[in-house]
Protein backbone atom coordinates (compact mmCIF):
# COMPACT_ATOMS: atom_id res chain seq x y z
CA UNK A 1 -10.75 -3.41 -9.10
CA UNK A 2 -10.54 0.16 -10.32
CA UNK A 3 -11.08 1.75 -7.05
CA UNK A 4 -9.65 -0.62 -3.83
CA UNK A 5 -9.87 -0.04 -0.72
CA UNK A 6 -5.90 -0.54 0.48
CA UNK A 7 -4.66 -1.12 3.99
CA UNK A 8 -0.75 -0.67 4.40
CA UNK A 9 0.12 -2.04 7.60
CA UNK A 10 2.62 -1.29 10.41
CA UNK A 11 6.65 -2.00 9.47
CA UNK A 12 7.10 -5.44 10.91
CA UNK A 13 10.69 -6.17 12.77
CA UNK A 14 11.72 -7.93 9.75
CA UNK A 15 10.95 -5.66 7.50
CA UNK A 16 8.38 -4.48 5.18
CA UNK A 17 4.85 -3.58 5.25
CA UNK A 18 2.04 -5.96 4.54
CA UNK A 19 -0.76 -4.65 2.17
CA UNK A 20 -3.80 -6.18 1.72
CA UNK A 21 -6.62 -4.86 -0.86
CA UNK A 22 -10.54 -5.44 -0.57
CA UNK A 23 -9.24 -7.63 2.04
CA UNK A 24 -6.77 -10.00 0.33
CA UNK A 25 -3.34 -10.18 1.02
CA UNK A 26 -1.06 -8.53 -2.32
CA UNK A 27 2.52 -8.54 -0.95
CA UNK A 28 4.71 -7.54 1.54
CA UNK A 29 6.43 -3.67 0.43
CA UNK A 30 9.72 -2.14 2.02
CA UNK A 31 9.19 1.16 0.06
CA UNK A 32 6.91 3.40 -1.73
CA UNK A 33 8.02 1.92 -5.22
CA UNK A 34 6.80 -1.80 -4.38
CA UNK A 35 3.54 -0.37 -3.04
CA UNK A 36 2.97 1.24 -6.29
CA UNK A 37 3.95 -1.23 -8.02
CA UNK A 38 1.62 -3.67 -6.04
CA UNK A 39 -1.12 -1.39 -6.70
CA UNK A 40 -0.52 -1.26 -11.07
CA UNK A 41 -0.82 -5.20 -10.80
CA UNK A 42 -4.44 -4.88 -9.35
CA UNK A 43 -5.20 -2.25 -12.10
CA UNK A 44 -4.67 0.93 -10.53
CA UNK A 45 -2.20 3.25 -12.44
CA UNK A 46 0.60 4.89 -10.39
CA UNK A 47 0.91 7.76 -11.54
CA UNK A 48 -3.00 8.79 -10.79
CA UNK A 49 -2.65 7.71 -7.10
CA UNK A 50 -1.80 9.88 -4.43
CA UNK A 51 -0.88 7.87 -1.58
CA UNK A 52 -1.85 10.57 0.97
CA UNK A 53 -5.39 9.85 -0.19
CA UNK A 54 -7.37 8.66 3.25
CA UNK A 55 -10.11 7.28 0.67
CA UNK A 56 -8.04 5.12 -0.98
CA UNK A 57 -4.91 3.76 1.37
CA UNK A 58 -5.45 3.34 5.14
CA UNK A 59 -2.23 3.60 6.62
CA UNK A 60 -1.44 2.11 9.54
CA UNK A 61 1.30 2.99 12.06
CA UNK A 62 3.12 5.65 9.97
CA UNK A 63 2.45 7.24 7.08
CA UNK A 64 4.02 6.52 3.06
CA UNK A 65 7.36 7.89 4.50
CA UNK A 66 7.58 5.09 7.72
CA UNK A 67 9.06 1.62 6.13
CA UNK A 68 11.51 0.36 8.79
C-alpha cells in the first residue's frame, strides 16, 4: 500500500481523529505522532511523508495542527 490515499477526519467531541486509508478504517489519532505512526504500520515511512501533501492526506475540518 505504498502510496494510500488517507482521509483524516474532523476532531470528534471525544477526542481524536478517525483515519481511514483506501477506505478502511486504521485508528482513531489525537496527534500528529499516532497519525504517523498509523501510517508506518500500512507501509508508508514517516519520515518521507509530508502531511501537508493534498495528494496523499485529505484533511478534513482542520488541518495536521487541529486535534481537539
Amino acid at each position: 500500500m505504498a502510496h494510500a490515499r488517507i482521509v483524516v477526519y474532523p476532531p470528534s467531541p471525544t477526542g481524536g481523529r478517525r483515519v481511514r486509508a483506501d477506505g478502511e478504517a486504521i485508528g482513531i489519532a489525537h496527534s500528529e505522532r499516532d497519525l504517523l505512526e498509523f501510517l508506518r504500520r500500512i507501509g508508508l515511512d514517516p519520515g518521507d511523508v509530508d502531511l501537508d501533501d493534498t495528494h496523499l492526506i485529505e484533511w478534513l475540518g482542520g488541518g495536521p495542527d487541529v486535534w481537539l
